[in-house]
PDB file of N, CA and C in Angstrom:
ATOM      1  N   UNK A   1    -196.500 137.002  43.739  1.00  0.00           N
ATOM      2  CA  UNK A   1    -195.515 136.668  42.726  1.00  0.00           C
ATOM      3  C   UNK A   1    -194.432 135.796  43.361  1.00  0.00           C
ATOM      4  N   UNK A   2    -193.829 134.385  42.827  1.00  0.00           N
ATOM      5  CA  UNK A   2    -192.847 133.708  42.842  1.00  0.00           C
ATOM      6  C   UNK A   2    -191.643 133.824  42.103  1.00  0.00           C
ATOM      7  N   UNK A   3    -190.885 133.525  42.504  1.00  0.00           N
ATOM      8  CA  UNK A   3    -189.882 133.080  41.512  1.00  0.00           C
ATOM      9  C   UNK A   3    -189.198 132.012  41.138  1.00  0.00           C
ATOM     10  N   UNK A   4    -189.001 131.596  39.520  1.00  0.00           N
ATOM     11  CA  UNK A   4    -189.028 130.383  39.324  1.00  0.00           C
ATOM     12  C   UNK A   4    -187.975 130.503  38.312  1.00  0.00           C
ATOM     13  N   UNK A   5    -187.381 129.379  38.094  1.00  0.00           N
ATOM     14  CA  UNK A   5    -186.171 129.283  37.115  1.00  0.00           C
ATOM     15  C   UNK A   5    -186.954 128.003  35.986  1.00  0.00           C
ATOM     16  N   UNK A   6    -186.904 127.962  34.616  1.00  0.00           N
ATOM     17  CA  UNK A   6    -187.358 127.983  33.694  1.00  0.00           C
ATOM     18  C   UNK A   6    -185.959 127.199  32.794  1.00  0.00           C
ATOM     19  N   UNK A   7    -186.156 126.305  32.897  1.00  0.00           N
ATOM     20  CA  UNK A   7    -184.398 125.091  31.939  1.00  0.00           C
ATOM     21  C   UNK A   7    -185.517 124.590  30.886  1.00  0.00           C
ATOM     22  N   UNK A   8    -184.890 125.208  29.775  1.00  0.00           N
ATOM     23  CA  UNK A   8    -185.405 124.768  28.116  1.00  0.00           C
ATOM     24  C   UNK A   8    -184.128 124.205  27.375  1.00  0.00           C
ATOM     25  N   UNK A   9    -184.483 122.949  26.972  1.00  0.00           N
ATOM     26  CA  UNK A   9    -183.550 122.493  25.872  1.00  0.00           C
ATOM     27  C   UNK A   9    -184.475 122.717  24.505  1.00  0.00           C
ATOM     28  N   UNK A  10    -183.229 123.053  24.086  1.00  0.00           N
ATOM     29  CA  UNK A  10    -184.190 123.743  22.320  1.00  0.00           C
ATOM     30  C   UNK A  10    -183.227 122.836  21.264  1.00  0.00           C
ATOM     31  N   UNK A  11    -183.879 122.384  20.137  1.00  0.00           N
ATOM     32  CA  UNK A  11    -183.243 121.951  19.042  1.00  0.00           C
ATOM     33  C   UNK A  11    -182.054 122.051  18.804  1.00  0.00           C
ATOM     34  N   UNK A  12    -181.213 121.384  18.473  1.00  0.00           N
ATOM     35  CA  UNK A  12    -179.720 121.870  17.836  1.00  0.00           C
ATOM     36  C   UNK A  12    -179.718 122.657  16.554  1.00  0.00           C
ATOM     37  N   UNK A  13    -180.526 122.425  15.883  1.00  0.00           N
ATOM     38  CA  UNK A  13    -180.492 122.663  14.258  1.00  0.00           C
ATOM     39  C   UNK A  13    -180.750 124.475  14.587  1.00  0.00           C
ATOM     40  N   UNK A  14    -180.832 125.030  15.754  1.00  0.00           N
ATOM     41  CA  UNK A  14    -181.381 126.457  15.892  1.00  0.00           C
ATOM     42  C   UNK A  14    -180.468 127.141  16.167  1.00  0.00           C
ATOM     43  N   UNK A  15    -179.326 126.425  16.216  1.00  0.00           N
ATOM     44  CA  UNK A  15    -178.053 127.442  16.959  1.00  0.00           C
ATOM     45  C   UNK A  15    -177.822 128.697  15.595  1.00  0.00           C
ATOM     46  N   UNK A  16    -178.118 128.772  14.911  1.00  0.00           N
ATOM     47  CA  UNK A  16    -177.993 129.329  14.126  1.00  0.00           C
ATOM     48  C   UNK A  16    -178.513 131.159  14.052  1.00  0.00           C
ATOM     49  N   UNK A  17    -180.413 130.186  14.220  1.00  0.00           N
ATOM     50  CA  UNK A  17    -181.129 131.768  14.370  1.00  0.00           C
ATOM     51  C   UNK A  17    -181.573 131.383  16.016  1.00  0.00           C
ATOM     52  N   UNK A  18    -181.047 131.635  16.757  1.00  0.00           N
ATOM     53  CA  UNK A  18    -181.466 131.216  18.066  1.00  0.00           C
ATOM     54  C   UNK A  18    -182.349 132.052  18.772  1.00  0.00           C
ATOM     55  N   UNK A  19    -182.054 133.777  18.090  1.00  0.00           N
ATOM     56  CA  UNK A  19    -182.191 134.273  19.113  1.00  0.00           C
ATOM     57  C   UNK A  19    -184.099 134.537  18.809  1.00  0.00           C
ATOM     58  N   UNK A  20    -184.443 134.116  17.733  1.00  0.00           N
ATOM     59  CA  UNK A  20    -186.084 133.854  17.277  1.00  0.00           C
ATOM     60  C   UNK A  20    -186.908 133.291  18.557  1.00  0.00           C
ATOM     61  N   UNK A  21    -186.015 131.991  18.671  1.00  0.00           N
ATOM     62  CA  UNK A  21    -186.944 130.856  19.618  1.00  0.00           C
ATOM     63  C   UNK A  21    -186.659 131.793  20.975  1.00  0.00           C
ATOM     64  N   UNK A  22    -185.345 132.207  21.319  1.00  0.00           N
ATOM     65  CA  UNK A  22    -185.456 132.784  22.862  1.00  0.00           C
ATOM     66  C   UNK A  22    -186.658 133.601  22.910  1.00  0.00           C
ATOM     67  N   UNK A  23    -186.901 135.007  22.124  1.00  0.00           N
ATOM     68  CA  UNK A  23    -187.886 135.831  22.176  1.00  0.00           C
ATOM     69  C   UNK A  23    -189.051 135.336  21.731  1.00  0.00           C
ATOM     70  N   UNK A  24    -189.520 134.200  21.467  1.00  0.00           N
ATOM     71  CA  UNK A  24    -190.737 133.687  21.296  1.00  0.00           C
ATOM     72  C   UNK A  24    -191.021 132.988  22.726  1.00  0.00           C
ATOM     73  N   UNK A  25    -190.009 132.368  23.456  1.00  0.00           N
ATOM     74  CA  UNK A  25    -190.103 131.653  24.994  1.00  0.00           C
ATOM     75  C   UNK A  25    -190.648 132.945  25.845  1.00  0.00           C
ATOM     76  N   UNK A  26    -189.430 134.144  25.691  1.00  0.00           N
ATOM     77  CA  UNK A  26    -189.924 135.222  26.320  1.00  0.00           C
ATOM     78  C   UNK A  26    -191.304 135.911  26.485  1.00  0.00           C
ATOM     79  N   UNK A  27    -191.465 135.892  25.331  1.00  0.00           N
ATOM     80  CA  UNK A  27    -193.244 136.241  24.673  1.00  0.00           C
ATOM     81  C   UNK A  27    -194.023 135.507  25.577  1.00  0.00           C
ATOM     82  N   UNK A  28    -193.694 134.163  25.711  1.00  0.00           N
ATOM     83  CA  UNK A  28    -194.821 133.768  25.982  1.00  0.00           C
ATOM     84  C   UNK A  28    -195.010 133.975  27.615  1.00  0.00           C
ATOM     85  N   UNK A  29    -193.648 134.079  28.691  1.00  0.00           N
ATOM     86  CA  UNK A  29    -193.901 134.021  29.841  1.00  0.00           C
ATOM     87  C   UNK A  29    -194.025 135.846  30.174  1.00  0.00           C
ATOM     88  N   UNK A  30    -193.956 136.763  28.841  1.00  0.00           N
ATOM     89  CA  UNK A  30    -194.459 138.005  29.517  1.00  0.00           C
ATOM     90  C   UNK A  30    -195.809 138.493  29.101  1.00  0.00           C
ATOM     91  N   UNK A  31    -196.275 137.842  28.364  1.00  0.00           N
ATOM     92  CA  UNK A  31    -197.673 137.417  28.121  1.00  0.00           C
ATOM     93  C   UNK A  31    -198.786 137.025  29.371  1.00  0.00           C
ATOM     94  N   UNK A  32    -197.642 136.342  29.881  1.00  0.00           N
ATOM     95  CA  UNK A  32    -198.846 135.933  30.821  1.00  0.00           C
ATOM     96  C   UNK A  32    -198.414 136.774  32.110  1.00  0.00           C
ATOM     97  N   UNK A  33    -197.782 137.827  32.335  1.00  0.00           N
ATOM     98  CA  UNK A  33    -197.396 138.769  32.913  1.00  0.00           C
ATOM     99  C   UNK A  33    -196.456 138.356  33.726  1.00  0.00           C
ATOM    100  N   UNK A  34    -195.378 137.678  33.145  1.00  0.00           N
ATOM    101  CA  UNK A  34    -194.488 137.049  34.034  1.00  0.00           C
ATOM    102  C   UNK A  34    -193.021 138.711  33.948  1.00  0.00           C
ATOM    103  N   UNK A  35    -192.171 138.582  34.549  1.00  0.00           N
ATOM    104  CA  UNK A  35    -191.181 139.474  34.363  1.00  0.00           C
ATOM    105  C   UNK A  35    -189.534 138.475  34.160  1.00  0.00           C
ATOM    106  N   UNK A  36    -188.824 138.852  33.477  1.00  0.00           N
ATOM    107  CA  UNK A  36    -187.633 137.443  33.605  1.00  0.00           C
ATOM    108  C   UNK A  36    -186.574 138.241  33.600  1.00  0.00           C
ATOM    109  N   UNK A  37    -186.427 138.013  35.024  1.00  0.00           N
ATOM    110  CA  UNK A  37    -185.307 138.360  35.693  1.00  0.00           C
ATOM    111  C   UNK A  37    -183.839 138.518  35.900  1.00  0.00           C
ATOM    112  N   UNK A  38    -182.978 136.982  34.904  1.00  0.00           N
ATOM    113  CA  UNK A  38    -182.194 136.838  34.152  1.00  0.00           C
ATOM    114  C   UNK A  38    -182.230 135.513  33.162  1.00  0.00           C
ATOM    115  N   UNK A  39    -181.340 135.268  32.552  1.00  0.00           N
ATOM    116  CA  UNK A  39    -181.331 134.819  31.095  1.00  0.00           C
ATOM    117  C   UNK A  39    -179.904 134.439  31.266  1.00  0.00           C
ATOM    118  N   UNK A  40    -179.890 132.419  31.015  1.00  0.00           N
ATOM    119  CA  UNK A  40    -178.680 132.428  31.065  1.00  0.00           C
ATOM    120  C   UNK A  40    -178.495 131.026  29.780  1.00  0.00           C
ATOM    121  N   UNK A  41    -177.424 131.420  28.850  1.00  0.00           N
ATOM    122  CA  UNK A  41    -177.682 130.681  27.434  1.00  0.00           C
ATOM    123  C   UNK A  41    -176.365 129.661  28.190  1.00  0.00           C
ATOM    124  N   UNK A  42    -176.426 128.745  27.794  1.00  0.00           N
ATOM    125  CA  UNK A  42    -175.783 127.660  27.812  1.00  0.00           C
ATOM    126  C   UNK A  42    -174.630 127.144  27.071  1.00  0.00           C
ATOM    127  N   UNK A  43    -175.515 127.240  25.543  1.00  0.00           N
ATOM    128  CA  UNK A  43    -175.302 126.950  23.729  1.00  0.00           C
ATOM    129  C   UNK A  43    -175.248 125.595  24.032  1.00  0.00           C
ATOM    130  N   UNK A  44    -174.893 124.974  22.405  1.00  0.00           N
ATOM    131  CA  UNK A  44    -175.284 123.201  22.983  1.00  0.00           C
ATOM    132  C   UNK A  44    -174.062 122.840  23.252  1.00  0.00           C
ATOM    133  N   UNK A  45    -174.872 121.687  24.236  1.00  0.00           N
ATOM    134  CA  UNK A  45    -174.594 120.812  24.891  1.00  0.00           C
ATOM    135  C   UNK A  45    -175.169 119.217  24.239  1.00  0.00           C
ATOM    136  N   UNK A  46    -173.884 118.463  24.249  1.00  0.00           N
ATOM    137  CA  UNK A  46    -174.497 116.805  24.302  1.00  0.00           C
ATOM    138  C   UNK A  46    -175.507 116.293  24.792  1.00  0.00           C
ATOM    139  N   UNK A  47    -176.707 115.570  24.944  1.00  0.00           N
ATOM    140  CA  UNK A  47    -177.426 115.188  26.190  1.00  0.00           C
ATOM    141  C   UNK A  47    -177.095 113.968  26.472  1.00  0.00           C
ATOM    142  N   UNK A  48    -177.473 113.998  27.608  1.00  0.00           N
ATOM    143  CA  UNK A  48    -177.037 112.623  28.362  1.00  0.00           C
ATOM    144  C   UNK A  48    -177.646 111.101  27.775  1.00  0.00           C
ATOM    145  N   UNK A  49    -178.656 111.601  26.997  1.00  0.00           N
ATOM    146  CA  UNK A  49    -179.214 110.396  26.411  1.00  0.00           C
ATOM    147  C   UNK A  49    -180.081 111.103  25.410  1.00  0.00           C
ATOM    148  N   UNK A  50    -180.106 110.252  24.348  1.00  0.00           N
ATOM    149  CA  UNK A  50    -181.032 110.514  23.004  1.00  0.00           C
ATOM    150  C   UNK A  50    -182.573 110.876  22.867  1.00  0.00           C
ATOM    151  N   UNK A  51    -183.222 112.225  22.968  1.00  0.00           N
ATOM    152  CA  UNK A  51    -184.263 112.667  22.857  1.00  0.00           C
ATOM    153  C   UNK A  51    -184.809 112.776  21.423  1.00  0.00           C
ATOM    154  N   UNK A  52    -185.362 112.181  20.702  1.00  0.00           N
ATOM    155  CA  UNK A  52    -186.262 112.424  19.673  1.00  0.00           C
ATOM    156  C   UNK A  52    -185.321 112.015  18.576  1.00  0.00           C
ATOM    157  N   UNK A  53    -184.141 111.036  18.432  1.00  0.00           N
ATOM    158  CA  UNK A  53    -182.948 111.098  17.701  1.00  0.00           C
ATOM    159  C   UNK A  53    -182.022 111.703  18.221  1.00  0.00           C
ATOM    160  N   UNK A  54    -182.132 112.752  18.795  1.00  0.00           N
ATOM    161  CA  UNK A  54    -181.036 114.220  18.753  1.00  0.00           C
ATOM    162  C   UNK A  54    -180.369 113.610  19.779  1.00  0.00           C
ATOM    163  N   UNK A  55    -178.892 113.680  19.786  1.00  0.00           N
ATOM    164  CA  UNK A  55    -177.530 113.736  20.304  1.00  0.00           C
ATOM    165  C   UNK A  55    -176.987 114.736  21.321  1.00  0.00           C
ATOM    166  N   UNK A  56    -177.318 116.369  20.419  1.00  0.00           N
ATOM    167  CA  UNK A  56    -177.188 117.556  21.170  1.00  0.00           C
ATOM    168  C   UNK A  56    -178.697 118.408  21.192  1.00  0.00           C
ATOM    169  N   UNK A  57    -178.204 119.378  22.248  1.00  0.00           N
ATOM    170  CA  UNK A  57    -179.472 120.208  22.653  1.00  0.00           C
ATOM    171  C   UNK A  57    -179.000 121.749  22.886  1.00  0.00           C
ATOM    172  N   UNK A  58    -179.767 122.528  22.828  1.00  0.00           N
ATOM    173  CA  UNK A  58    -179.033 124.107  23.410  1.00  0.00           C
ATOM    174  C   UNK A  58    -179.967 124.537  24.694  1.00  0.00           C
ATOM    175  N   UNK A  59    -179.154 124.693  25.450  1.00  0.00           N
ATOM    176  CA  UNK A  59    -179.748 124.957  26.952  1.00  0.00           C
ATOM    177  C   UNK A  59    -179.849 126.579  26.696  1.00  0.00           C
ATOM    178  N   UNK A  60    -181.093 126.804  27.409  1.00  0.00           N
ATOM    179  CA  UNK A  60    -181.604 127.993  28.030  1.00  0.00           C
ATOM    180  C   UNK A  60    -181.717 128.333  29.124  1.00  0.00           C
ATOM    181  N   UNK A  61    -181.292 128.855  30.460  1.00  0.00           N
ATOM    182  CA  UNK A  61    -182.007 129.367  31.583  1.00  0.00           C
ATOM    183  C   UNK A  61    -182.238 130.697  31.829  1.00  0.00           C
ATOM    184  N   UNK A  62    -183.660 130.174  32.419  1.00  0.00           N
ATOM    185  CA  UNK A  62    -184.501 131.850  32.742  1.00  0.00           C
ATOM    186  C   UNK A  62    -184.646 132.025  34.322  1.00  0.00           C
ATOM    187  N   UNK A  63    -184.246 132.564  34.694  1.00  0.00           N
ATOM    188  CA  UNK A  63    -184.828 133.160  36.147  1.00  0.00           C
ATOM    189  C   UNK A  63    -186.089 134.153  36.031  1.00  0.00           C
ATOM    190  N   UNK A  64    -187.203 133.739  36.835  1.00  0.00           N
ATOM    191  CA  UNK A  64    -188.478 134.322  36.520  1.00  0.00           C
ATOM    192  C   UNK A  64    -189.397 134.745  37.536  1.00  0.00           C
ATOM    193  N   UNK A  65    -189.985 135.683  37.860  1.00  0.00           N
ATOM    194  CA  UNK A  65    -190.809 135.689  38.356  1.00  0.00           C
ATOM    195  C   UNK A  65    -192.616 136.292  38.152  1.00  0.00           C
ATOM    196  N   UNK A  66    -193.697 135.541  38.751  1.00  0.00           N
ATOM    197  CA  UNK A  66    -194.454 135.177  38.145  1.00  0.00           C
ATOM    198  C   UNK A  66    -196.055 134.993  38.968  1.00  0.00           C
ATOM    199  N   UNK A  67    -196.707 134.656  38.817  1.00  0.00           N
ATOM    200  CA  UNK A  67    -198.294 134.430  39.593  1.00  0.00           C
ATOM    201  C   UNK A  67    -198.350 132.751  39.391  1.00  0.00           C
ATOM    202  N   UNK A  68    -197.820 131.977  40.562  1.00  0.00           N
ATOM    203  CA  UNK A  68    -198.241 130.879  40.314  1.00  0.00           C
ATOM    204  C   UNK A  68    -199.373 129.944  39.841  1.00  0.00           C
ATOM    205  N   UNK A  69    -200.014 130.866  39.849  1.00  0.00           N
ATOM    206  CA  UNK A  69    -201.448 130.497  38.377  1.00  0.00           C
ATOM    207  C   UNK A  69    -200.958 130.433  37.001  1.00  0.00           C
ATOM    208  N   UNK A  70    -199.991 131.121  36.834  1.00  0.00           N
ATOM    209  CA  UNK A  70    -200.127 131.148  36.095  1.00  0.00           C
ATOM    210  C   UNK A  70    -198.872 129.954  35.072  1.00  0.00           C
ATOM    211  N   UNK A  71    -198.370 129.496  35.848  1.00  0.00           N
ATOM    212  CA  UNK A  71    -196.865 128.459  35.626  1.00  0.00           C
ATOM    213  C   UNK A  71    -197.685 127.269  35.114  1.00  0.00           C
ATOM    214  N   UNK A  72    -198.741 126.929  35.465  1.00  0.00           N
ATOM    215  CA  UNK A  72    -199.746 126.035  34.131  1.00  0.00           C
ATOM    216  C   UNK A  72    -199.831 126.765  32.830  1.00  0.00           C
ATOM    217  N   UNK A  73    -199.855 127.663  32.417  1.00  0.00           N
ATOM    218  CA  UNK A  73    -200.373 127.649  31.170  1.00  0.00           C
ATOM    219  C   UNK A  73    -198.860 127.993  30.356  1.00  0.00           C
ATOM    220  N   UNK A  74    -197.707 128.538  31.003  1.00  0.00           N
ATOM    221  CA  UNK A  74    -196.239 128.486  30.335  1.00  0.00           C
ATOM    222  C   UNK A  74    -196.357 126.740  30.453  1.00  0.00           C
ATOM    223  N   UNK A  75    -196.515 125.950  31.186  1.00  0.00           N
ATOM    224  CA  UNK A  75    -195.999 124.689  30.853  1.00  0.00           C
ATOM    225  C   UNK A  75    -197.085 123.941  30.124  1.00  0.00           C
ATOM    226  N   UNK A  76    -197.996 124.394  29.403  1.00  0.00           N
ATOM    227  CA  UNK A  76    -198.949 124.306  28.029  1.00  0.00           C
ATOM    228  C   UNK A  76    -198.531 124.555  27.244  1.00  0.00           C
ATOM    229  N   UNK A  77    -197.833 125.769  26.657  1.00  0.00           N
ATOM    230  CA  UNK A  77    -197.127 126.914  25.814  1.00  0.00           C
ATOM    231  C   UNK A  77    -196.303 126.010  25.708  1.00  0.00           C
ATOM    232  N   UNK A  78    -195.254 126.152  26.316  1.00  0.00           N
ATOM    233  CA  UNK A  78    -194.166 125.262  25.861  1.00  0.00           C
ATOM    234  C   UNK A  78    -194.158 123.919  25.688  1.00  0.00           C
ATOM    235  N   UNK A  79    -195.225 123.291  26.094  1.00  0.00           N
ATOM    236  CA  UNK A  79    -195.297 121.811  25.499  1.00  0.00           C
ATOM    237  C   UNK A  79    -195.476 121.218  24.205  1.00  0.00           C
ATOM    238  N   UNK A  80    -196.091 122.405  23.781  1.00  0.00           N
ATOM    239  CA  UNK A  80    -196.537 122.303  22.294  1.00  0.00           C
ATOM    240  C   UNK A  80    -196.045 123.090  21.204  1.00  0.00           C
ATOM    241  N   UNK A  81    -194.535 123.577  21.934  1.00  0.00           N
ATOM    242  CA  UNK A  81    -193.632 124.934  20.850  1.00  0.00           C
ATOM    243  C   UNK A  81    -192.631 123.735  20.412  1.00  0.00           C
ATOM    244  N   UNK A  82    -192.819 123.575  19.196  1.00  0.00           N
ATOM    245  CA  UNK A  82    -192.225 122.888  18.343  1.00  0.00           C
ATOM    246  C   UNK A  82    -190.507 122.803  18.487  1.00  0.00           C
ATOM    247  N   UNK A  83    -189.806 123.695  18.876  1.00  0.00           N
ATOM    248  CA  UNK A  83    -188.455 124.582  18.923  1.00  0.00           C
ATOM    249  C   UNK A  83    -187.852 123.736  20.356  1.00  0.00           C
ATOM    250  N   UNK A  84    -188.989 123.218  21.002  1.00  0.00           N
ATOM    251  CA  UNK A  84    -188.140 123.473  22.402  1.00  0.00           C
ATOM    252  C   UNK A  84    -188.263 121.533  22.479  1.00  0.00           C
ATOM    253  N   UNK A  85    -187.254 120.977  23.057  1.00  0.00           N
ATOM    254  CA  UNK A  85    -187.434 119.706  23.103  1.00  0.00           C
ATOM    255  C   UNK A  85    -187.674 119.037  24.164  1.00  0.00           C
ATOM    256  N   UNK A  86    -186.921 119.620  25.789  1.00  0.00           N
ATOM    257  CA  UNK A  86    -187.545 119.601  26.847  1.00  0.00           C
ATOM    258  C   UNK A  86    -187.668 120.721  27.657  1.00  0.00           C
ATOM    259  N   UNK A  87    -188.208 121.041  28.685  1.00  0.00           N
ATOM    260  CA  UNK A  87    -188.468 121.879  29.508  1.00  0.00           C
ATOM    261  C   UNK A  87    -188.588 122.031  31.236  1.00  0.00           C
ATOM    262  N   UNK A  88    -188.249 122.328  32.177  1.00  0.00           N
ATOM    263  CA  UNK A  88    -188.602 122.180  33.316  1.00  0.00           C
ATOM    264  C   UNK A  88    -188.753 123.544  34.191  1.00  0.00           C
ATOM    265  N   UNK A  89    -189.704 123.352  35.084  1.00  0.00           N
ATOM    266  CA  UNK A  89    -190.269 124.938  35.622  1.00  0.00           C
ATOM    267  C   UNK A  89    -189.749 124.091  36.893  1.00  0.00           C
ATOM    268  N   UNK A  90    -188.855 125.398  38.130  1.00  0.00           N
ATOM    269  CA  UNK A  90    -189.070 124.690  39.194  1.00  0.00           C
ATOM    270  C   UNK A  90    -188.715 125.934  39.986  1.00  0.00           C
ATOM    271  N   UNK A  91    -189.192 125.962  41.244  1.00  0.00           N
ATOM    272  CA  UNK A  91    -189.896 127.142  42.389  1.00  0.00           C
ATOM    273  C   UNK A  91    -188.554 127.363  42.887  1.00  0.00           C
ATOM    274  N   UNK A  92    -187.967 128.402  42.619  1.00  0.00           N
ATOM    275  CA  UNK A  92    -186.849 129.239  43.438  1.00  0.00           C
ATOM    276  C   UNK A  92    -186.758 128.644  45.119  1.00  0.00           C
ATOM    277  N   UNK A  93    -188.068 129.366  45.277  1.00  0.00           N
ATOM    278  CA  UNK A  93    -188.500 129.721  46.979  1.00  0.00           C
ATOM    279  C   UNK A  93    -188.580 128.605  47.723  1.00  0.00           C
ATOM    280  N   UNK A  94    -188.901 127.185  47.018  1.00  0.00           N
ATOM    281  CA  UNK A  94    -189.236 125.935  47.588  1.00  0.00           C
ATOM    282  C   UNK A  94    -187.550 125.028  47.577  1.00  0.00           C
ATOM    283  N   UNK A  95    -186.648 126.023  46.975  1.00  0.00           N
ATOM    284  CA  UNK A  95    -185.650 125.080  46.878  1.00  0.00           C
ATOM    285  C   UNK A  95    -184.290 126.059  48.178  1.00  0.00           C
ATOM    286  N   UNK A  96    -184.700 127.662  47.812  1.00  0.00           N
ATOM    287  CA  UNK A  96    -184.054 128.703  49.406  1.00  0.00           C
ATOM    288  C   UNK A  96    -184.723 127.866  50.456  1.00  0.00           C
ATOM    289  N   UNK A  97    -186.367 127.249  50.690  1.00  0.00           N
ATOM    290  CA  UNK A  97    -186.384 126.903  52.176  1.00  0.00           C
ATOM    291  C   UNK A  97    -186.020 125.578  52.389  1.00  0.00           C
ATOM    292  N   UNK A  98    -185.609 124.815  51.629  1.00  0.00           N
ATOM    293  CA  UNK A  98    -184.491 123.755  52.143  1.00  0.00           C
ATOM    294  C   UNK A  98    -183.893 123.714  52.229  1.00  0.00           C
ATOM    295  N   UNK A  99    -182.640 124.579  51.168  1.00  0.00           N
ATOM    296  CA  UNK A  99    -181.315 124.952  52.106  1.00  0.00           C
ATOM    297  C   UNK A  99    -180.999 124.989  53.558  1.00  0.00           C
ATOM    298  N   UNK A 100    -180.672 125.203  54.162  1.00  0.00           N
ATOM    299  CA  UNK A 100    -180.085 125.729  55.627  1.00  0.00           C
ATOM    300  C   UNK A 100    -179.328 126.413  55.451  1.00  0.00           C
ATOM    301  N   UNK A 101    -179.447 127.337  56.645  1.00  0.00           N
ATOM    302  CA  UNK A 101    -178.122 128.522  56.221  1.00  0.00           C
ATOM    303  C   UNK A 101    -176.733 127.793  56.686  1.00  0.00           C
ATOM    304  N   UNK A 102    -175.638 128.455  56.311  1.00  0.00           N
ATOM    305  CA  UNK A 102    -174.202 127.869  56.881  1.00  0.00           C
ATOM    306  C   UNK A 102    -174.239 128.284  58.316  1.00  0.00           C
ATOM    307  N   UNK A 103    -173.891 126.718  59.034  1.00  0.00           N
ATOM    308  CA  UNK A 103    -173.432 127.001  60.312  1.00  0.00           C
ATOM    309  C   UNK A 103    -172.532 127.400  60.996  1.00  0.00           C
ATOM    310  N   UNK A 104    -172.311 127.795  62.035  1.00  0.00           N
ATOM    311  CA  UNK A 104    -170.688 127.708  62.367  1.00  0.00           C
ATOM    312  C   UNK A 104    -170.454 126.391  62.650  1.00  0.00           C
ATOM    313  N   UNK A 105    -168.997 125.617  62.807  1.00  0.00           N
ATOM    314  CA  UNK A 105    -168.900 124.716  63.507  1.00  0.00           C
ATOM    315  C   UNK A 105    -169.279 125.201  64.840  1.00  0.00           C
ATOM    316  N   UNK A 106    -169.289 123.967  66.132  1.00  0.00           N
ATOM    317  CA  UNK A 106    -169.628 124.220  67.274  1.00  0.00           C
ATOM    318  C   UNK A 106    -167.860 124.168  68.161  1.00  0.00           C
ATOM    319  N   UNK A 107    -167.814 125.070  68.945  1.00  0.00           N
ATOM    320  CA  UNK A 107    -166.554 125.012  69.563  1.00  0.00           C
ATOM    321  C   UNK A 107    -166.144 123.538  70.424  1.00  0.00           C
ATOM    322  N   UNK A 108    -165.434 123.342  70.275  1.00  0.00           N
ATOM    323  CA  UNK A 108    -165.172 122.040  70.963  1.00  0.00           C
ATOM    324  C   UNK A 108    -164.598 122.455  72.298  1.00  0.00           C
ATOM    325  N   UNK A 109    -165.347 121.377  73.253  1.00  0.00           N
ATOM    326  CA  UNK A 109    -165.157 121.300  74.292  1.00  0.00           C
ATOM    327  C   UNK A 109    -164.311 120.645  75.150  1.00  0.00           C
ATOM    328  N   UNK A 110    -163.459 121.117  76.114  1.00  0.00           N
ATOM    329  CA  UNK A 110    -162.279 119.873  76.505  1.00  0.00           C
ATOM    330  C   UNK A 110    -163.040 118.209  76.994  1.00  0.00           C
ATOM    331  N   UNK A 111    -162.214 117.785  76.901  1.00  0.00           N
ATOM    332  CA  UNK A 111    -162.840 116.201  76.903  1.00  0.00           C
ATOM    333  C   UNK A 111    -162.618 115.941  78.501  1.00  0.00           C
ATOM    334  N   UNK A 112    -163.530 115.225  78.559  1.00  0.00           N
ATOM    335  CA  UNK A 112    -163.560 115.338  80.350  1.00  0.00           C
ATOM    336  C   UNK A 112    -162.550 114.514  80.589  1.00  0.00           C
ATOM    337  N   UNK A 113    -162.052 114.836  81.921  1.00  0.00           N
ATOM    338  CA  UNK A 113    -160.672 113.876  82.227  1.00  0.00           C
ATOM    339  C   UNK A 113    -160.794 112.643  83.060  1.00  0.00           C
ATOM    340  N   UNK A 114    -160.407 111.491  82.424  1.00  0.00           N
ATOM    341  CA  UNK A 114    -160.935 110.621  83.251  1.00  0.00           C
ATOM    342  C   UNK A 114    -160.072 110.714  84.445  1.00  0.00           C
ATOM    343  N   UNK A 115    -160.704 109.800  85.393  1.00  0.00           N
ATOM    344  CA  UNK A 115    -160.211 109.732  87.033  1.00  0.00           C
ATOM    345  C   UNK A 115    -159.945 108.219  86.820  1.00  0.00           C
ATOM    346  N   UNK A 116    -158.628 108.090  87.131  1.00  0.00           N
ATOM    347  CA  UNK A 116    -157.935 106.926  87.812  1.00  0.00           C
ATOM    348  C   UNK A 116    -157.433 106.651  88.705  1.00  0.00           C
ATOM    349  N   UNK A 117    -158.061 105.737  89.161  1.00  0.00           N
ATOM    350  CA  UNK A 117    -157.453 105.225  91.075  1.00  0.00           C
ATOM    351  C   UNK A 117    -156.831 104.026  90.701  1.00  0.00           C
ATOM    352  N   UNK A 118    -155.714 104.432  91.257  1.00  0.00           N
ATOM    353  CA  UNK A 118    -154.448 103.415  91.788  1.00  0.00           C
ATOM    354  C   UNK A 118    -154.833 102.681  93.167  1.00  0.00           C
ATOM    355  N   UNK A 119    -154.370 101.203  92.438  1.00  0.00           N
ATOM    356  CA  UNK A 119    -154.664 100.639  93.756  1.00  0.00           C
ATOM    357  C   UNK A 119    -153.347 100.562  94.685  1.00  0.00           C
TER     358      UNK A 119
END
């Protein structure tokens, strides 16, 4: 099992009954025996540029974890759920091992002293 975070932009026109489309997203990634870990609503937002006409969008994020077999067939599911306008799946674990952990700075060392000869 991985864990993966899950960014859905969903229709504007849904802010209304929203919470339909969330538990239908849900459905589908515990369906495929995913577990979702947290859930973080956004509400809309402007987008940065015009998708399908639309102006605004309502953000979703899911924190998830999952059988990487199985993150093909949620990004099937949701390609073709009418509700959702874009979507992106992306690997927790692949984005912790590029981080680096925080370093310390390194102590600084006295600066060597130069030697001057007088003539």
């Amino acid at each position: 099992m991985r864990h993966y975070e899950v960014a859905v932009v969903l229709h504007p026109d849904l802010e209304i009954d929203l919470e339909n489309t969330t538990k239908k997203i849900e459905k589908i990634i515990t369906d495929l025996g995913g577990k979702i870990e947290k859930k973080d609503n956004w509400g809309k937002r402007k987008l940065a540029y015009k998708i399908n006409k639309l102006d605004w969008g309502i953000y979703v994020f899911y924190e998830i974890e999952i059988d990487p077999t199985k993150v093909r067939a949620i990004n099937d599911k949701l390609r073709i759920t009418e509700e959702v306008i874009r979507y992106l799946i992306v690997s927790l674990e692949d984005i912790r091992y590029l981080k680096k952990p925080n370093q310390q700075p390194a102590e600084k060392k006295p600066a060597a002293k130069e030697v001057t000869k007088e003539a």
